[in-house]
PDB file of N, CA and C in Angstrom:
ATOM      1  N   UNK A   1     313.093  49.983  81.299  1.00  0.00           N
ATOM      2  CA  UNK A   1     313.684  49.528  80.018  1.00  0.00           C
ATOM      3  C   UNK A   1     315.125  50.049  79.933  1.00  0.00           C
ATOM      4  N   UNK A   2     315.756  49.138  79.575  1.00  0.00           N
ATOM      5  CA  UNK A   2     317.040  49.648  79.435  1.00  0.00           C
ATOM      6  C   UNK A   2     317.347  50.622  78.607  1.00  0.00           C
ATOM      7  N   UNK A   3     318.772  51.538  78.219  1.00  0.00           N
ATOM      8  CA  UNK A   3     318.388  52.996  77.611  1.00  0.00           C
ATOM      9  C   UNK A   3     318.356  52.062  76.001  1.00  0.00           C
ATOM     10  N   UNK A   4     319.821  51.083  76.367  1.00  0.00           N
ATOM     11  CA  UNK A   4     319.938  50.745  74.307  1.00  0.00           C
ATOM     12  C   UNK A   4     318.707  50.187  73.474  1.00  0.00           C
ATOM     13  N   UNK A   5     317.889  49.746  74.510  1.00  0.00           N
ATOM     14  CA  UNK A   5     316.772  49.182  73.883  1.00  0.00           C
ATOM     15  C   UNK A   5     315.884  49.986  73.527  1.00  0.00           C
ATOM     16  N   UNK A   6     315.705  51.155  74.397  1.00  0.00           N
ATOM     17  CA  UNK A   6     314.726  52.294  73.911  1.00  0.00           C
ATOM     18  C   UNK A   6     315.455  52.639  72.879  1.00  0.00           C
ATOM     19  N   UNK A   7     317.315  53.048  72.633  1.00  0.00           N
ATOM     20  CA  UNK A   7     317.554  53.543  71.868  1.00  0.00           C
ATOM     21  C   UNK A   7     316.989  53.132  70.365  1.00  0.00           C
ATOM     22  N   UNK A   8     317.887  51.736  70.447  1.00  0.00           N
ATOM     23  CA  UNK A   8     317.240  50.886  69.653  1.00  0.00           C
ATOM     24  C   UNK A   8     315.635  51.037  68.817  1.00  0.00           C
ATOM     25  N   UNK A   9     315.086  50.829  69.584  1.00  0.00           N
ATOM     26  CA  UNK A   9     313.225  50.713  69.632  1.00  0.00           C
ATOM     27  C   UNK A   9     312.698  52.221  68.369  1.00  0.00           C
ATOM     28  N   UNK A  10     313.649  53.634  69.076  1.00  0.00           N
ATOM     29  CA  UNK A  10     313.677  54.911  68.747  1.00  0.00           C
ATOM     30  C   UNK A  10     314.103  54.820  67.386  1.00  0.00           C
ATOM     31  N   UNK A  11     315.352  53.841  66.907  1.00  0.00           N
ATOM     32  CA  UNK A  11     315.890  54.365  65.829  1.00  0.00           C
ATOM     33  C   UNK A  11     315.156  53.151  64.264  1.00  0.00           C
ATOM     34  N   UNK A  12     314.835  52.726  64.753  1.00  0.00           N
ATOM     35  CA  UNK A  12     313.291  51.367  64.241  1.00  0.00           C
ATOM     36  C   UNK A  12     312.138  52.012  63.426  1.00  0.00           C
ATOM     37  N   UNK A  13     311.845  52.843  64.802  1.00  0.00           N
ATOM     38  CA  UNK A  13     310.512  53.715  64.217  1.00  0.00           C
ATOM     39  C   UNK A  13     310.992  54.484  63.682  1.00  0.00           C
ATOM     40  N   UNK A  14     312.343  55.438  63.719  1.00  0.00           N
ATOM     41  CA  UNK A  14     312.888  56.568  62.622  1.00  0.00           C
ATOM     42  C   UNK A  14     312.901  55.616  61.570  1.00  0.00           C
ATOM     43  N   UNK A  15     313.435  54.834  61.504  1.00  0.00           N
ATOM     44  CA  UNK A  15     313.865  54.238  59.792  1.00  0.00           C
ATOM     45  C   UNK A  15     312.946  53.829  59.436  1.00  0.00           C
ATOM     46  N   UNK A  16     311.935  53.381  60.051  1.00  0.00           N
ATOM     47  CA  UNK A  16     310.763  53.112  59.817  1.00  0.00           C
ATOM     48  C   UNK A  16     309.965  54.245  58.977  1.00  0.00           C
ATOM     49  N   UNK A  17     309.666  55.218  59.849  1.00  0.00           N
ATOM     50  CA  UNK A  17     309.703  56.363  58.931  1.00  0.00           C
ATOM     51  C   UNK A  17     309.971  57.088  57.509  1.00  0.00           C
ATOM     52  N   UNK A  18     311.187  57.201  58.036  1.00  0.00           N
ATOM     53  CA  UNK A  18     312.059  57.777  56.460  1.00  0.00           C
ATOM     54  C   UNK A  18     311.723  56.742  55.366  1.00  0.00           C
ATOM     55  N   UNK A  19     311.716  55.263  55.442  1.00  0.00           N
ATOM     56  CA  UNK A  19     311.684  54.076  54.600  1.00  0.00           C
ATOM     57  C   UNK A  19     310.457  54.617  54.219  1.00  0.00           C
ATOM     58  N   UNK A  20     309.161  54.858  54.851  1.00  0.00           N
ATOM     59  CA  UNK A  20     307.682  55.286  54.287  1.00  0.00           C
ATOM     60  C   UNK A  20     307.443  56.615  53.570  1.00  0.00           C
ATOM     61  N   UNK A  21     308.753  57.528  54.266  1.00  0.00           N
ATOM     62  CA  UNK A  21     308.616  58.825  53.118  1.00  0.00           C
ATOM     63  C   UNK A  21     309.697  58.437  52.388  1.00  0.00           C
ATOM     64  N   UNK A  22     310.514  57.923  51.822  1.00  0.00           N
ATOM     65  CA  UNK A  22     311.228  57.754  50.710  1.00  0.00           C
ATOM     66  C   UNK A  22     310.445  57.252  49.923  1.00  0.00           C
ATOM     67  N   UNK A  23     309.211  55.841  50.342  1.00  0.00           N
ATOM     68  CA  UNK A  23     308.424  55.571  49.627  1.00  0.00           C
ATOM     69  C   UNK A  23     307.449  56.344  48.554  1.00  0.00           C
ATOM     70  N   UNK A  24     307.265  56.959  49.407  1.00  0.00           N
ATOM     71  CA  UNK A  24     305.732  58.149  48.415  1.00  0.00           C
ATOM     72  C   UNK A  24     306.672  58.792  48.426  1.00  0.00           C
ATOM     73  N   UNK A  25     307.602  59.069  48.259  1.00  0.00           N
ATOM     74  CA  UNK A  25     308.227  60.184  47.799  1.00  0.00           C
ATOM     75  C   UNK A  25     308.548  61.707  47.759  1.00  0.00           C
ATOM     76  N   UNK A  26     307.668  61.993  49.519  1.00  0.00           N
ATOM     77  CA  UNK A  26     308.654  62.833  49.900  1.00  0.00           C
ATOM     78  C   UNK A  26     309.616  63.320  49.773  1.00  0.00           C
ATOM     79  N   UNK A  27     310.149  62.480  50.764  1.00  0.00           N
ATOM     80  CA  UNK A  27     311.568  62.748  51.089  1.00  0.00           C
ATOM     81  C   UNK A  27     312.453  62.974  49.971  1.00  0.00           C
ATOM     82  N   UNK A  28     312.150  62.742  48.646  1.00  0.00           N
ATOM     83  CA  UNK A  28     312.920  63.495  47.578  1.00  0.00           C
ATOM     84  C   UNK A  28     312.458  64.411  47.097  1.00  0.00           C
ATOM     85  N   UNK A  29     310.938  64.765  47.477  1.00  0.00           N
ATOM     86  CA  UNK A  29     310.553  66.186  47.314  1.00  0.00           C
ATOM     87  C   UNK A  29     311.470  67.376  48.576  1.00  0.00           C
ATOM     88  N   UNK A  30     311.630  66.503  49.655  1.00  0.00           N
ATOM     89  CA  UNK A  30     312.317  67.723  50.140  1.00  0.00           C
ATOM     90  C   UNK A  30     313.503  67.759  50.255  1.00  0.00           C
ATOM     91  N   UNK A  31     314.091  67.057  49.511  1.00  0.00           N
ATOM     92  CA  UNK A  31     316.317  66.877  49.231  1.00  0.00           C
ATOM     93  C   UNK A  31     316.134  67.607  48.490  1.00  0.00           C
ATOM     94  N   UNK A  32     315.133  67.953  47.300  1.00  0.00           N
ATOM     95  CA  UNK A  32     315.276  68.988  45.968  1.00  0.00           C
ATOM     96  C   UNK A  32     314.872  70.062  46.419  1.00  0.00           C
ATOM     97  N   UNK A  33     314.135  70.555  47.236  1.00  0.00           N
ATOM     98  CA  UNK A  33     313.234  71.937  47.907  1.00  0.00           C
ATOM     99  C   UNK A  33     314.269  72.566  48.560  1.00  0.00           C
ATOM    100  N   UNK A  34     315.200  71.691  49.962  1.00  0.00           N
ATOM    101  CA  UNK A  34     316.519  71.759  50.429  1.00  0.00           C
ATOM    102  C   UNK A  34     317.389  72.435  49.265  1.00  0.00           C
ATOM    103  N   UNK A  35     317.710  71.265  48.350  1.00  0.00           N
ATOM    104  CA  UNK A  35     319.032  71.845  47.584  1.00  0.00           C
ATOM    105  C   UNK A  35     318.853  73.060  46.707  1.00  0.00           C
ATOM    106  N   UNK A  36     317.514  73.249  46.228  1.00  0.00           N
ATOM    107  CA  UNK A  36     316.879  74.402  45.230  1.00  0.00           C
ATOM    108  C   UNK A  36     317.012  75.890  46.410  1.00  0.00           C
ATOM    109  N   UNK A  37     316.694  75.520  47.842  1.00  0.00           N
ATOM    110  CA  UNK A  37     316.795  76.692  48.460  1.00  0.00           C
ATOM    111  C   UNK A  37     318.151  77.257  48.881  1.00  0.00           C
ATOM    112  N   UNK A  38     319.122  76.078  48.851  1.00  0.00           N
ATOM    113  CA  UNK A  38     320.252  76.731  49.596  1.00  0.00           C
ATOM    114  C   UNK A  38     321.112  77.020  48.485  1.00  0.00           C
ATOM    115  N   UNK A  39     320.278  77.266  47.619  1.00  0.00           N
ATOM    116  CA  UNK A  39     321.425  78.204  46.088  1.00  0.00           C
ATOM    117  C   UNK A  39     322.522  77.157  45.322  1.00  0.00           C
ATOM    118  N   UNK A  40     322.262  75.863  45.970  1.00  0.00           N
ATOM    119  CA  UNK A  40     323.237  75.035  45.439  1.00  0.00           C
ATOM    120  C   UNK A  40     322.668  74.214  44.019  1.00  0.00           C
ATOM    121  N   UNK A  41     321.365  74.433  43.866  1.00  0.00           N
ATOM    122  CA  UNK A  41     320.520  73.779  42.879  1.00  0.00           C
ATOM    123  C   UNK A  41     320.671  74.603  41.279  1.00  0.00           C
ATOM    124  N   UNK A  42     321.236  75.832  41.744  1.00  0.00           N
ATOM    125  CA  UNK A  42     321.537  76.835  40.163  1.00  0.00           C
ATOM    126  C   UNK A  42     322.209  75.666  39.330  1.00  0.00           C
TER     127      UNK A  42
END
């Protein structure tokens, strides 16, 4: 397989991903957990 297509293929299933935890809502449980820990959330 060529590499761009794996690249490709790789970055599909990431967004794929993130799109399913942004969904349920993760992924904004952990931007706030992130920003609450690194003292920037005061």
């Amino acid at each position: 397989m060529p590499r761009s297509a794996r690249n490709e293929q790789l970055m599909a299933r990431f967004n794929a991903g993130l799109a399913r935890l942004r969904a349920d809502g993760t992924l904004e449980r952990f931007r706030l957990d992130l920003y609450r820990g690194s003292g920037m959330g005061q």
